[in-house]
N, C-alpha and C. Protein backbone atom coordinates (compact mmCIF):
# COMPACT_ATOMS: atom_id res chain seq x y z
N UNK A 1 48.26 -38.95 15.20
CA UNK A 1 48.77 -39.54 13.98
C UNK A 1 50.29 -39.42 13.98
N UNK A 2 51.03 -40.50 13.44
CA UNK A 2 52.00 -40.47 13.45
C UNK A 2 53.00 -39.54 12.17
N UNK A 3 54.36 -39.47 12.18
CA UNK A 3 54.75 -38.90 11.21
C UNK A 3 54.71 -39.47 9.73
N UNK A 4 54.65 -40.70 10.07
CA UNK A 4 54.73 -41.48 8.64
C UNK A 4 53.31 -41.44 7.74
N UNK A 5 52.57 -41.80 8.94
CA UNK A 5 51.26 -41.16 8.69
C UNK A 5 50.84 -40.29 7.70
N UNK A 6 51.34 -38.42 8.54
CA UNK A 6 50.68 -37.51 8.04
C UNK A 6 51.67 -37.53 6.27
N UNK A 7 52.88 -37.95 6.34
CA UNK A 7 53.78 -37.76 4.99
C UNK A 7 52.63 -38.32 4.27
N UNK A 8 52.35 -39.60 4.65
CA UNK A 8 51.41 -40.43 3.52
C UNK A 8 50.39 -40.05 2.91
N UNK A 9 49.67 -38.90 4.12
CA UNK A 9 48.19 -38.51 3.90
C UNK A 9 48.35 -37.39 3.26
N UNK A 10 49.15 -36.44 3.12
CA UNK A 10 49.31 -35.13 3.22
C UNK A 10 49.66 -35.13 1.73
N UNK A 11 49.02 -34.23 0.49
CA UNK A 11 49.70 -33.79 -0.94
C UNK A 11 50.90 -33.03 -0.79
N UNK A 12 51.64 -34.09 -1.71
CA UNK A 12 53.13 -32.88 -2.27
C UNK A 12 52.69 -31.96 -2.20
N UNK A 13 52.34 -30.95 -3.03
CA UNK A 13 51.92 -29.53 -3.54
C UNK A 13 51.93 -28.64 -1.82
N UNK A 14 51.07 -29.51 -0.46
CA UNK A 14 50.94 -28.99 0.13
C UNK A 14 52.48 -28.59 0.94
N UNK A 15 53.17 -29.95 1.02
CA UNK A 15 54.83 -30.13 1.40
C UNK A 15 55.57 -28.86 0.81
N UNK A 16 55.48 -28.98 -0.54
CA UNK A 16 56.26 -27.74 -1.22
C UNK A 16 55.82 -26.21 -1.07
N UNK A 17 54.84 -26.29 -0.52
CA UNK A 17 54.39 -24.91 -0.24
C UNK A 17 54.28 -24.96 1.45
N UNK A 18 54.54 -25.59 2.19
CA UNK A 18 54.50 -25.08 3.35
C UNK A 18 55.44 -26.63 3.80
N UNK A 19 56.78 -26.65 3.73
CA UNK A 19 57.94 -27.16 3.96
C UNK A 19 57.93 -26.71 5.50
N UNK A 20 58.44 -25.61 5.83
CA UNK A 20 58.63 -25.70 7.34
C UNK A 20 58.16 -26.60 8.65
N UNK A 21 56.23 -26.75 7.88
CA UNK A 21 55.96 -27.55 8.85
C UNK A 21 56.61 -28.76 9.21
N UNK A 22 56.66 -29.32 7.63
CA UNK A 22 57.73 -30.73 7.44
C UNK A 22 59.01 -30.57 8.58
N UNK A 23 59.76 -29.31 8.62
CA UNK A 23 60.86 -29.17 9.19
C UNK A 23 60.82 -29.56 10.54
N UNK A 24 59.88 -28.61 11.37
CA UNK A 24 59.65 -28.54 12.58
C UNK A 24 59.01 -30.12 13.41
N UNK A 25 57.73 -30.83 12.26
CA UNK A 25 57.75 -31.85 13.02
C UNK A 25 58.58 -32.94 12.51
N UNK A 26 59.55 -33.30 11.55
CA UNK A 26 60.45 -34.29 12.05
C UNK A 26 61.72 -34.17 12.93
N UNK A 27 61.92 -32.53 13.34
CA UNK A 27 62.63 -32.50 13.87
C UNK A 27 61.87 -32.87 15.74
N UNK A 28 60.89 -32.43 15.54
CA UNK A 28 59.91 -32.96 16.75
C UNK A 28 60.01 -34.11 17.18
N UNK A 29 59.97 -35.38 15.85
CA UNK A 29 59.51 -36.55 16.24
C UNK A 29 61.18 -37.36 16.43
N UNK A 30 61.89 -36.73 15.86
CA UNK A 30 63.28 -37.31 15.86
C UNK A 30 63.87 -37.03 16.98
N UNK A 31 63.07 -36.06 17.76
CA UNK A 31 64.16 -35.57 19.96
C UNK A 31 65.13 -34.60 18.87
N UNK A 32 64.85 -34.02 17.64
CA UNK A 32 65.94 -32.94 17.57
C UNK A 32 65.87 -31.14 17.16
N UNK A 33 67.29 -30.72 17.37
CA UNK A 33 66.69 -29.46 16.84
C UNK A 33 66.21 -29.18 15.62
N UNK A 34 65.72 -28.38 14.92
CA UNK A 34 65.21 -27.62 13.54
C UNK A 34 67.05 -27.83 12.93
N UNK A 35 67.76 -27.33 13.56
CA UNK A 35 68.82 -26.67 13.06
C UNK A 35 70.28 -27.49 12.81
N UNK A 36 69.48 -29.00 13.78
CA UNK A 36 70.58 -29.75 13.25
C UNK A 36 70.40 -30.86 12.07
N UNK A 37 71.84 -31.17 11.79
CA UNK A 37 72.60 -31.56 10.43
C UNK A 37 71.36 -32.70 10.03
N UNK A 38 71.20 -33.56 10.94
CA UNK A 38 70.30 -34.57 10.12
C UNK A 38 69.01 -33.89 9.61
N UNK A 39 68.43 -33.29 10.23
CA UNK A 39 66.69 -32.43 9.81
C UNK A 39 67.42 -31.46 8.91
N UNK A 40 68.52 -30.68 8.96
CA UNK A 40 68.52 -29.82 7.39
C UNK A 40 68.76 -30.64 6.59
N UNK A 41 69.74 -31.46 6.57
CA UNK A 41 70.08 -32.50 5.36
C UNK A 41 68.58 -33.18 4.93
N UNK A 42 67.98 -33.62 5.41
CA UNK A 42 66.63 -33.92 5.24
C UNK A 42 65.80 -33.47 4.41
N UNK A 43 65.77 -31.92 5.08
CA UNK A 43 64.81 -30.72 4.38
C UNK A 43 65.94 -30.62 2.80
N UNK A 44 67.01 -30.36 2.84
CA UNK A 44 67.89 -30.15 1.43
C UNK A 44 67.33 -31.02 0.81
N UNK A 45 67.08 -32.43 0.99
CA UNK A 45 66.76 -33.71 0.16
C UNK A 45 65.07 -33.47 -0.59
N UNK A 46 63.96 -32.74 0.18
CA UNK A 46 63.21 -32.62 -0.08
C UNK A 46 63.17 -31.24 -1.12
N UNK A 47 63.76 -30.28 -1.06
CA UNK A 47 63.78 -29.40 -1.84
C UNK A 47 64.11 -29.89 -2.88
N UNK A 48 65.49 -30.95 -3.19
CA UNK A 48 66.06 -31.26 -4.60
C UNK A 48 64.59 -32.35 -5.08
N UNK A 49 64.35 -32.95 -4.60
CA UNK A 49 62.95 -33.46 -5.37
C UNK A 49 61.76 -32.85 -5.38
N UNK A 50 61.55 -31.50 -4.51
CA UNK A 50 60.86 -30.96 -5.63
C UNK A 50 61.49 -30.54 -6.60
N UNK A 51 62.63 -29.79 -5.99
CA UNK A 51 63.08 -29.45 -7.99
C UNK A 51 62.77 -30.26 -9.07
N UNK A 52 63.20 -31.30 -8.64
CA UNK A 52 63.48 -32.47 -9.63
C UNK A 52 61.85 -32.74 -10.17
N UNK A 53 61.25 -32.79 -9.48
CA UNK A 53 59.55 -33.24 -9.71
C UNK A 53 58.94 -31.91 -10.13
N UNK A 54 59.31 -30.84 -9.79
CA UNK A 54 58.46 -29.59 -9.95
C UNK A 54 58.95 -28.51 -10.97
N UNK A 55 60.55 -28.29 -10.88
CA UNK A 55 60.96 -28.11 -11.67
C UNK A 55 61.14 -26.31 -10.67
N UNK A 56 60.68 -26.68 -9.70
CA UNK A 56 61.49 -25.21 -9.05
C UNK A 56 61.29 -25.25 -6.95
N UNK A 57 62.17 -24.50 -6.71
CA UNK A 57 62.29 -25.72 -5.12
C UNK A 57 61.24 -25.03 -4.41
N UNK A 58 61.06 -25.97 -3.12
CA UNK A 58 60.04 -25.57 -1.89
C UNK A 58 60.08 -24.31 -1.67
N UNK A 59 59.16 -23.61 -0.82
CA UNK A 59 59.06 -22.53 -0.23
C UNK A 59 59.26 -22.72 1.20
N UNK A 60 60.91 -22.37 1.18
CA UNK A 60 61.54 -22.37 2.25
C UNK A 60 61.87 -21.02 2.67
N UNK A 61 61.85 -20.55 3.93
CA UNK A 61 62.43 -19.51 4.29
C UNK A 61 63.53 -18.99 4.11
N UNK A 62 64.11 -17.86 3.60
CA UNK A 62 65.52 -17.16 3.06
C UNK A 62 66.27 -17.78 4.48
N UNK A 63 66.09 -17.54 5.10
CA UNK A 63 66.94 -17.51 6.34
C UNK A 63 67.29 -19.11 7.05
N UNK A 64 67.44 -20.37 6.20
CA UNK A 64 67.24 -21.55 6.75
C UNK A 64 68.98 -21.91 6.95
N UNK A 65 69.58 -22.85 7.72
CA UNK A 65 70.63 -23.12 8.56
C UNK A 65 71.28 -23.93 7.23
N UNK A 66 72.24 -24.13 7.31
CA UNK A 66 72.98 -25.05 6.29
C UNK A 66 73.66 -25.99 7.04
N UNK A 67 73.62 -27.35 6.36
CA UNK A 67 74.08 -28.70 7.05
C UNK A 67 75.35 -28.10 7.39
N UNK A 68 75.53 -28.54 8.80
CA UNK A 68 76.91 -28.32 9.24
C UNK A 68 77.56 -29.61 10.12
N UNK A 69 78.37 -29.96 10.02
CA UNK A 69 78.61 -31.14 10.46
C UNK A 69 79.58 -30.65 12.21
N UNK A 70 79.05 -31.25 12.96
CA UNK A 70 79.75 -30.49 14.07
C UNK A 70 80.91 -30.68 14.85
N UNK A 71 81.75 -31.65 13.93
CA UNK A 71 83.45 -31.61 13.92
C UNK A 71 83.73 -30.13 13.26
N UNK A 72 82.62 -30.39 12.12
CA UNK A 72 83.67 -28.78 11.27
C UNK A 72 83.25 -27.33 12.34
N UNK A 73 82.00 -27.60 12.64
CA UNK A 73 81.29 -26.30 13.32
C UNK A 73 83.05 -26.17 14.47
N UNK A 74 82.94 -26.90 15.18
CA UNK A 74 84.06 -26.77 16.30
C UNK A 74 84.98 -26.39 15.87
N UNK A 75 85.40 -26.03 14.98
CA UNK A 75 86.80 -25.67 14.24
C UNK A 75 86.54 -24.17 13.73
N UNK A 76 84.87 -23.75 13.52
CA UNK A 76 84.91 -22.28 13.42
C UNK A 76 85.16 -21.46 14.47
């Protein structure tokens, strides 16, 4: 099954409570890492609508990467 697929098939409720998976396979299906800018920016987008829809964000791991854009990264 494809990714568009499982988004379609799969309940919110389950997304917001187990987000990572979300993380890991579009970063799978996209050839990228977990950790880069487009898949966190991604995952950020999905947290603010659950907020927005749920009224409190995904269950994401404390420890998740923050969009970094990698002109700026090179400059740290």
């Amino acid at each position: 099954m494809g990714f568009t697929q499982y988004l379609w098939n799969i309940r919110f409720d389950y997304l917001v409570e187990n987000p990572k998976e979300v993380w890991y396979r579009l970063a799978e299906v996209l050839n990228n890492k977990p950790q880069q800018k487009t898949i966190v920016f991604a995952m950020k987008v999905l947290d603010l609508i659950t907020l927005i829809a749920k009224g409190h964000y995904a269950k994401f791991p404390l420890n998740i990467p923050i969009p970094l854009d990698m002109h700026v990264a090179r400059m740290l």
